[in-house]
C-alpha atoms as a PDB file:
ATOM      1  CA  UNK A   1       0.000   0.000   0.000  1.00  0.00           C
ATOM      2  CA  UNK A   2       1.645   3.673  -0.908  1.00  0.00           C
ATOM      3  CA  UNK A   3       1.026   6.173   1.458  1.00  0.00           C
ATOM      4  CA  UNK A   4       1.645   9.688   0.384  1.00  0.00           C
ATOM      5  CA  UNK A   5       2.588  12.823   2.147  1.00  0.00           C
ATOM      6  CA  UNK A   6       0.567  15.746   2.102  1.00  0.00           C
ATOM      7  CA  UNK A   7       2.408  17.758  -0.689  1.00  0.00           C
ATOM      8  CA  UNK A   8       1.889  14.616  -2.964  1.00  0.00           C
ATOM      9  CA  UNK A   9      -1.774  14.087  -2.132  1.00  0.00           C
ATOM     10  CA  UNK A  10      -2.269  17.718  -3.195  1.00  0.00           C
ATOM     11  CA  UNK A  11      -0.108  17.407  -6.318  1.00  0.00           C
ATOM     12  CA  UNK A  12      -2.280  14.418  -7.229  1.00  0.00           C
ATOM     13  CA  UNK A  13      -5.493  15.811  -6.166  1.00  0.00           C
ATOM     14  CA  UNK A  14      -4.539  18.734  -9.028  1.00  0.00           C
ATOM     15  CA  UNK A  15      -3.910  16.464 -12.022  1.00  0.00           C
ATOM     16  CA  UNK A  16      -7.313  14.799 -10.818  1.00  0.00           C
ATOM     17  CA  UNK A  17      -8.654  18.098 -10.876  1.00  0.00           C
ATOM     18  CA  UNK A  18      -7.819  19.118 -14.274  1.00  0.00           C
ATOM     19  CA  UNK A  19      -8.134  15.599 -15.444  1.00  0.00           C
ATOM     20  CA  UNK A  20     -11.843  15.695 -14.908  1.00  0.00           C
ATOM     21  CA  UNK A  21     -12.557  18.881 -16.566  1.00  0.00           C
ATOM     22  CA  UNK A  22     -10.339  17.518 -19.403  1.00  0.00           C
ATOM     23  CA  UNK A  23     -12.645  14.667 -19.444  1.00  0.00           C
ATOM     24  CA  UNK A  24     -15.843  16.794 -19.627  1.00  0.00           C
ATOM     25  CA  UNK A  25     -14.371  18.364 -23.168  1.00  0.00           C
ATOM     26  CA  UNK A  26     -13.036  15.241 -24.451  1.00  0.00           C
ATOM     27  CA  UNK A  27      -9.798  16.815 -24.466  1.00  0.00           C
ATOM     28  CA  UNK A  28      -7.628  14.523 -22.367  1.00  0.00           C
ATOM     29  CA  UNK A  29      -4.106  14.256 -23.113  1.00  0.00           C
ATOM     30  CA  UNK A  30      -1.063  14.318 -21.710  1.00  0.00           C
ATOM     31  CA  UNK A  31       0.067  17.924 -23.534  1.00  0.00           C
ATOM     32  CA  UNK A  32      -3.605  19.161 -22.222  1.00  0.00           C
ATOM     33  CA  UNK A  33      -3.235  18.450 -19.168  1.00  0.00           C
ATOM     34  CA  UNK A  34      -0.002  19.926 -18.296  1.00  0.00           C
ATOM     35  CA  UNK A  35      -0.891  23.092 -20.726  1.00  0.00           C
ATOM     36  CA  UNK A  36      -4.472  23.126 -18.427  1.00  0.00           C
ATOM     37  CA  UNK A  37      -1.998  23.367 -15.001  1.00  0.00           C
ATOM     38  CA  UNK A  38       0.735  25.720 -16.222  1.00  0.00           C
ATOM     39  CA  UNK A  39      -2.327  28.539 -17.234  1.00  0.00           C
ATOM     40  CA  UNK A  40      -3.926  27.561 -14.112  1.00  0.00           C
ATOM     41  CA  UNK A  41      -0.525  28.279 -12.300  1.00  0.00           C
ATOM     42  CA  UNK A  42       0.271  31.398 -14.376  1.00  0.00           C
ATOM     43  CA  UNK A  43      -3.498  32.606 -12.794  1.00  0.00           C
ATOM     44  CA  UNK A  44      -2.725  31.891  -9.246  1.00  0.00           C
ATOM     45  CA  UNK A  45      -2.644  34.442  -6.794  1.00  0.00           C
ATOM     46  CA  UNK A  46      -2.001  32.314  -3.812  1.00  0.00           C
ATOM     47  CA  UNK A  47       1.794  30.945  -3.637  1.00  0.00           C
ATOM     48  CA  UNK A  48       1.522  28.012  -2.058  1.00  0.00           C
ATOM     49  CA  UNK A  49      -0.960  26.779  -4.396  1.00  0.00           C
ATOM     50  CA  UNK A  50       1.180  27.943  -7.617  1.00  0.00           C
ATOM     51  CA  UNK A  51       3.661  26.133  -6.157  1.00  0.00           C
ATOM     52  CA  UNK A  52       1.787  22.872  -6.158  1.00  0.00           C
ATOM     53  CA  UNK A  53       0.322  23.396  -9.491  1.00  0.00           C
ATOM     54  CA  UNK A  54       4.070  23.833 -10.456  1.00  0.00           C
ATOM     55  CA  UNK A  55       4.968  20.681  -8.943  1.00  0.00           C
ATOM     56  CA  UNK A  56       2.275  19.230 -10.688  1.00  0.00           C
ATOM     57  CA  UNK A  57       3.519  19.922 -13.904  1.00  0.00           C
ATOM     58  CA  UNK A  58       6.862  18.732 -13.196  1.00  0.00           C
ATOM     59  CA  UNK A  59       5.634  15.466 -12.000  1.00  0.00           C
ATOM     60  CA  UNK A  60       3.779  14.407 -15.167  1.00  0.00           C
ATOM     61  CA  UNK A  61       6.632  15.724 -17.107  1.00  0.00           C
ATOM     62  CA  UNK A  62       9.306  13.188 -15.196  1.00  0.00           C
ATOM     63  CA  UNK A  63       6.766  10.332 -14.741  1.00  0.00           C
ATOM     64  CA  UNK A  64       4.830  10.001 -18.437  1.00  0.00           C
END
């Protein structure tokens, strides 16, 4: 069984998130999903949520 730490979970949690509404449009790919998280980053006010949306995008790119 992985466990996760909270960072991950929330990393995760955002490429669910975007996922999702990818899903909705029929437009999920890998390119669309990490071009849906770096605008949503580029929009963020809050820093500690850019940062995870950052992370995010860096974790698809070294995993897929």
């Amino acid at each position: 069984m992985n466990t996760y730490d909270e960072r991950t979970r929330l990393i995760l949690a955002e490429i669910g998130r975007v996922t999702l509404g990818l899903l909705a449009s029929d437009g999920v790919t890998k390119q669309g999903i990490v071009d849906k998280l770096k605008n949503d980053a580029k929009e963020e006010d809050n820093p500690a949520r850019k940062s995870i949306l950052d992370d995010a995008v860096n974790y698809l790119n070294s995993q897929i």
